[in-house]
Protein backbone atom coordinates (compact mmCIF):
# COMPACT_ATOMS: atom_id res chain seq x y z
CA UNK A 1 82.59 11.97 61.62
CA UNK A 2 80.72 11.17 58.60
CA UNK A 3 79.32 7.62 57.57
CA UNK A 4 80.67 7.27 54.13
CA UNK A 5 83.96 5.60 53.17
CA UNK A 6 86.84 7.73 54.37
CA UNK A 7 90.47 8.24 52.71
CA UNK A 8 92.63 5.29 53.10
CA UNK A 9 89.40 3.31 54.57
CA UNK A 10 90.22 -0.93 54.04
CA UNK A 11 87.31 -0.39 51.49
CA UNK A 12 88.49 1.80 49.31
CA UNK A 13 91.81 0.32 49.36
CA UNK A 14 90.32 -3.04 48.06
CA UNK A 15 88.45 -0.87 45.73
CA UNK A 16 91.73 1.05 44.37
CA UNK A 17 93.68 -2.18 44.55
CA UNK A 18 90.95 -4.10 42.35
CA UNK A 19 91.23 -1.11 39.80
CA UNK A 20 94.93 -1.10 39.63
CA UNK A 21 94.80 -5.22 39.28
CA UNK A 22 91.81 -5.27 36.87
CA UNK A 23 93.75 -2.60 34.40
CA UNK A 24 97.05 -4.37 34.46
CA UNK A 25 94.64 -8.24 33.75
CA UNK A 26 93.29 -6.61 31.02
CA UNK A 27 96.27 -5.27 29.32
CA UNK A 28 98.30 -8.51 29.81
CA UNK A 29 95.59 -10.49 28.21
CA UNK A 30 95.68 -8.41 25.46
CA UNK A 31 99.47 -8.44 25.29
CA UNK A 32 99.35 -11.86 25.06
CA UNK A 33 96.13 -12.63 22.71
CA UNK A 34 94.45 -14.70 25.70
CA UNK A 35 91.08 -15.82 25.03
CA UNK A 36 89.94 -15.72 28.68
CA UNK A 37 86.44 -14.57 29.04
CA UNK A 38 86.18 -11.00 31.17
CA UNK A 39 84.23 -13.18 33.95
CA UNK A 40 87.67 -15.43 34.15
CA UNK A 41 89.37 -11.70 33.47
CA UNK A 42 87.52 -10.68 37.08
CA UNK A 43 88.77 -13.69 38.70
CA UNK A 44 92.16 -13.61 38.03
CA UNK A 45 91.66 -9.68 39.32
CA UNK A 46 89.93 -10.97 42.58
CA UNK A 47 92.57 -13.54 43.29
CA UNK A 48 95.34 -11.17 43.18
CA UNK A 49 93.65 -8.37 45.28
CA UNK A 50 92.87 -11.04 48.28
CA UNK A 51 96.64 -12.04 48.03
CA UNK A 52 98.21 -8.74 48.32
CA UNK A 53 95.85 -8.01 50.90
CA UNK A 54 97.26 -8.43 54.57
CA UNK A 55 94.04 -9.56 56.14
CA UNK A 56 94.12 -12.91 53.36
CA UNK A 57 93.06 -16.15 55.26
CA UNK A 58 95.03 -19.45 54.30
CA UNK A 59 93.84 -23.32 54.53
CA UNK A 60 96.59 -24.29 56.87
CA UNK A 61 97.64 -27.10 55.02
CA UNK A 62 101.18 -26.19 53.76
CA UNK A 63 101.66 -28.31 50.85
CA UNK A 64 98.77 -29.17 47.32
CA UNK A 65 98.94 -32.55 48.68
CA UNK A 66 97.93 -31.85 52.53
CA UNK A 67 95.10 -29.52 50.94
CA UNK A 68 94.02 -32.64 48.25
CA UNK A 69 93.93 -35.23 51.06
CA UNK A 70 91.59 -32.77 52.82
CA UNK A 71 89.62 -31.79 50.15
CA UNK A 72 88.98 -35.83 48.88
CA UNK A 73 87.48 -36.69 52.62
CA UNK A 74 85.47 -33.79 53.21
CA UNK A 75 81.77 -32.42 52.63
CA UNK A 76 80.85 -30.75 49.46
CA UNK A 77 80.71 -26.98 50.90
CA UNK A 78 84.56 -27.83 52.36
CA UNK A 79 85.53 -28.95 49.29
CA UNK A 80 84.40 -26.17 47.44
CA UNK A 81 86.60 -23.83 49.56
CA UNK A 82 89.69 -26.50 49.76
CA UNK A 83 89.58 -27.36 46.20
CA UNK A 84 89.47 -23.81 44.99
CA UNK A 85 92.39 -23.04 47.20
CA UNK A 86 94.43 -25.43 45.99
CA UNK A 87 93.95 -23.93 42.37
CA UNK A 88 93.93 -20.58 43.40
CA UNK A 89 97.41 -21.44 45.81
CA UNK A 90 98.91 -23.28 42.57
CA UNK A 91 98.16 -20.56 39.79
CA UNK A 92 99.40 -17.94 42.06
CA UNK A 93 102.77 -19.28 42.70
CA UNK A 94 103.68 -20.46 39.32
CA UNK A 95 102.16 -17.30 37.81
CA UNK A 96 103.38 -15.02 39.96
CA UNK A 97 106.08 -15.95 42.09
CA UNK A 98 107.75 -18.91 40.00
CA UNK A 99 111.62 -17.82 41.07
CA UNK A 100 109.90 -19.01 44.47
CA UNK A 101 110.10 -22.72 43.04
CA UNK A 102 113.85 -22.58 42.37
CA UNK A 103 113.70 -23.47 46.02
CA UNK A 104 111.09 -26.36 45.54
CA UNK A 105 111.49 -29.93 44.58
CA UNK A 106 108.75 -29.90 42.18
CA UNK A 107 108.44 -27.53 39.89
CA UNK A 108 105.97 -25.91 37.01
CA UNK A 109 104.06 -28.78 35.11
CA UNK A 110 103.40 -30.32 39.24
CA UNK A 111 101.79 -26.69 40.15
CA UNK A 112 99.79 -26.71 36.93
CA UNK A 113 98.53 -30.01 37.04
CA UNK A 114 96.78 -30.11 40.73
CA UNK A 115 95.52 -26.42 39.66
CA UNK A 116 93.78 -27.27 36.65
CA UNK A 117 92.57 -30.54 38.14
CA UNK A 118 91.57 -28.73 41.14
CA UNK A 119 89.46 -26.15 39.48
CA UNK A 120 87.86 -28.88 37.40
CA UNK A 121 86.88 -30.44 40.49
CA UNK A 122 85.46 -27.08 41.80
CA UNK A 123 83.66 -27.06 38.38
CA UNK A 124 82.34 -30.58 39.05
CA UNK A 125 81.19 -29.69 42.24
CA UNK A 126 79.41 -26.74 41.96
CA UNK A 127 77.40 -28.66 38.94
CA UNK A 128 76.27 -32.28 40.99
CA UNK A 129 75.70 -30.22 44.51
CA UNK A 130 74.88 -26.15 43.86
CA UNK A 131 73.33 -24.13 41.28
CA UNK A 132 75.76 -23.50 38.65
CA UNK A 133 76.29 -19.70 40.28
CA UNK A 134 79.50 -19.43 38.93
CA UNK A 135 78.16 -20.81 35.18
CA UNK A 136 81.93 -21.92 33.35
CA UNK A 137 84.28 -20.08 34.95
CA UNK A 138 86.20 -22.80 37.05
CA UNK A 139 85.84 -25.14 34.21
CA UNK A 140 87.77 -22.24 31.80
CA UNK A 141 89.99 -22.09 34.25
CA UNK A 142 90.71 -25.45 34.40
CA UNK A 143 91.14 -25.47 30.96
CA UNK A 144 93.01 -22.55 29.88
CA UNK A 145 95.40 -22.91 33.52
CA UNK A 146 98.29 -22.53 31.46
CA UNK A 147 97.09 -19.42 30.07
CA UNK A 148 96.13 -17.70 33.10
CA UNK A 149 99.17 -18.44 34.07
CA UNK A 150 100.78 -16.48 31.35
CA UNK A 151 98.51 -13.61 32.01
CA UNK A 152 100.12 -13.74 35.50
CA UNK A 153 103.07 -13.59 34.49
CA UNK A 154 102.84 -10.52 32.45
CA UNK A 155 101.09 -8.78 35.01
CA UNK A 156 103.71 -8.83 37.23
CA UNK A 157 106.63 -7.94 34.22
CA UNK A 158 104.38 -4.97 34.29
CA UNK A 159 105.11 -4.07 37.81
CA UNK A 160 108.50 -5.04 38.27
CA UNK A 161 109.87 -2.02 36.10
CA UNK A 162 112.55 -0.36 38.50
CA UNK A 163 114.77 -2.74 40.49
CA UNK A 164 114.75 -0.35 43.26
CA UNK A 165 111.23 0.79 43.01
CA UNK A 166 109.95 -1.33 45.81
CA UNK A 167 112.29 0.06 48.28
CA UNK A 168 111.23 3.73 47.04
CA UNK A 169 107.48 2.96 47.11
CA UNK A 170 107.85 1.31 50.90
CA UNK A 171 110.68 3.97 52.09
CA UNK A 172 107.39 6.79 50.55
CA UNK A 173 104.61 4.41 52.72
CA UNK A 174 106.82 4.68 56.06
CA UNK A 175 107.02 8.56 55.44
CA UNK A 176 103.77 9.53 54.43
CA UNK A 177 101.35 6.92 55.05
CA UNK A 178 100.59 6.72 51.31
CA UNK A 179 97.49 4.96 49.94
CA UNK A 180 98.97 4.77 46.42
CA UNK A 181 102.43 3.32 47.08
CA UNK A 182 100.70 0.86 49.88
CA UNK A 183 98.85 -0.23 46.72
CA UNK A 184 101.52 -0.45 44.39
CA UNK A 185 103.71 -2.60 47.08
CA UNK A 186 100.84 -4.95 47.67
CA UNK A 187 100.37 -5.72 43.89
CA UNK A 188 103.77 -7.16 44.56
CA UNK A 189 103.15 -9.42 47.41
CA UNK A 190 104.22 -7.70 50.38
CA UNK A 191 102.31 -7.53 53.12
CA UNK A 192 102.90 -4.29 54.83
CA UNK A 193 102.70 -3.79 58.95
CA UNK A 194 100.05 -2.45 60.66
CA UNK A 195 101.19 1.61 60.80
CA UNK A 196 101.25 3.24 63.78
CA UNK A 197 100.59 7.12 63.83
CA UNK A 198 103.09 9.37 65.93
C-alpha cells in the first residue's frame, strides 16, 4: 500500500470539499458585488467545509448566550475559541440555514448582532493578547456580518437547484460509495453515516 493520499482518503475529501466551497464563495460574492477581501473569501470557505464535515467538534453550550457567559469568564486562549464559535455558530445559521429559525424565538437581527459582536471581540483579542496572526479578518467580519451573510445565502441558492436532488445524490452515495455526491450532500449540511463495505 502506498504512502500518498488514496481515493476517497478524509484528506482529499476536505481538499475536494474546500474546492467545491471556495468556487461557489467566490461566485456568490461576485453575484452579489461583496467587497469581502479573498482572506475573509477563505474563511467563509473554511467555515463551511468544517460544518459539512462529520468529524466537526461543537462548544457544548447550546444556546449564543450559554457560549457568551462562557466566553466573558474565561482565559484569553478560551475565549478566542468560544468567541469565534459563537460568530462562526451565528453566521452559519442565519446564512445558511435561516428556515431553521422559523422554529426559534429570536430571530435574524439577534443572530447577527452576537456574531458581529463576537467576532469583534475575537478581533480585540487577538490584538491586546497575540500577534495579530490573523491581521483584519475578524474585524471585517465583524463589520461586513451582514454581508457574509448574504454571500451565504447565495451559496446555498446555488446548491439547492433540484428539489429532489438530495435524495438522488444520497440514494447514488448508498450505491456506490461516491466521493462526489458525499461532497455535494455535505455542502448541504448532512452529515452522512459512517459506510460500511459488504
Amino acid at each position: 500500500m502506498s504512502g500518498g493520499s488514496q481515493p476517497g482518503s478524509d484528506v482529499e475529501t476536505a481538499t475536494n470539499l474546500f474546492d467545491w466551497f471556495h468556487e461557489r464563495v467566490r461566485d456568490a460574492r461576485g453575484s452579489i458585488a461583496a467587497g469581502l477581501s479573498e482572506e475573509s473569501t477563505l474563511y467563509l470557505t473554511t467555515l463551511l467545509v468544517e460544518r459539512a464535515r462529520a468529524d466537526h467538534v461543537k462548544l457544548p453550550e447550546r444556546t449564543l448566550v450559554e457560549l457568551h457567559a462562557r466566553a466573558t469568564q474565561a482565559a484569553p486562549v478560551e475565549q478566542l475559541r468560544t468567541y469565534r464559535e459563537l460568530g462562526d455558530r451565528s453566521l452559519h445559521l442565519v446564512g445558511y440555514f435561516e428556515e431553521s429559525l422559523q422554529r426559534k424565538a429570536v430571530g435574524t437581527d439577534y443572530y447577527c448582532t452576537m456574531g458581529a459582536a463576537a467576532y469583534s471581540r475575537v478581533d480585540e483579542v487577538f490584538k491586546r493578547w497575540f500577534s495579530n496572526a490573523f491581521d483584519d479578518i475578524f474585524h471585517e467580519l465583524a463589520q461586513h456580518f451582514r454581508t457574509c451573510v448574504r454571500v451565504l445565502r447565495e451559496v446555498r441558492k446555488s446548491v439547492d437547484d433540484e428539489p429532489d436532488l438530495v435524495m438522488r445524490l444520497y440514494q447514488q452515495w448508498i450505491a456506490t460509495g461516491s466521493e462526489e455526491a458525499a461532497t455535494r450532500l455535505r455542502s448541504r449540511g448532512l452529515v452522512l453515516p459512517v459506510r460500511t463495505e459488504s
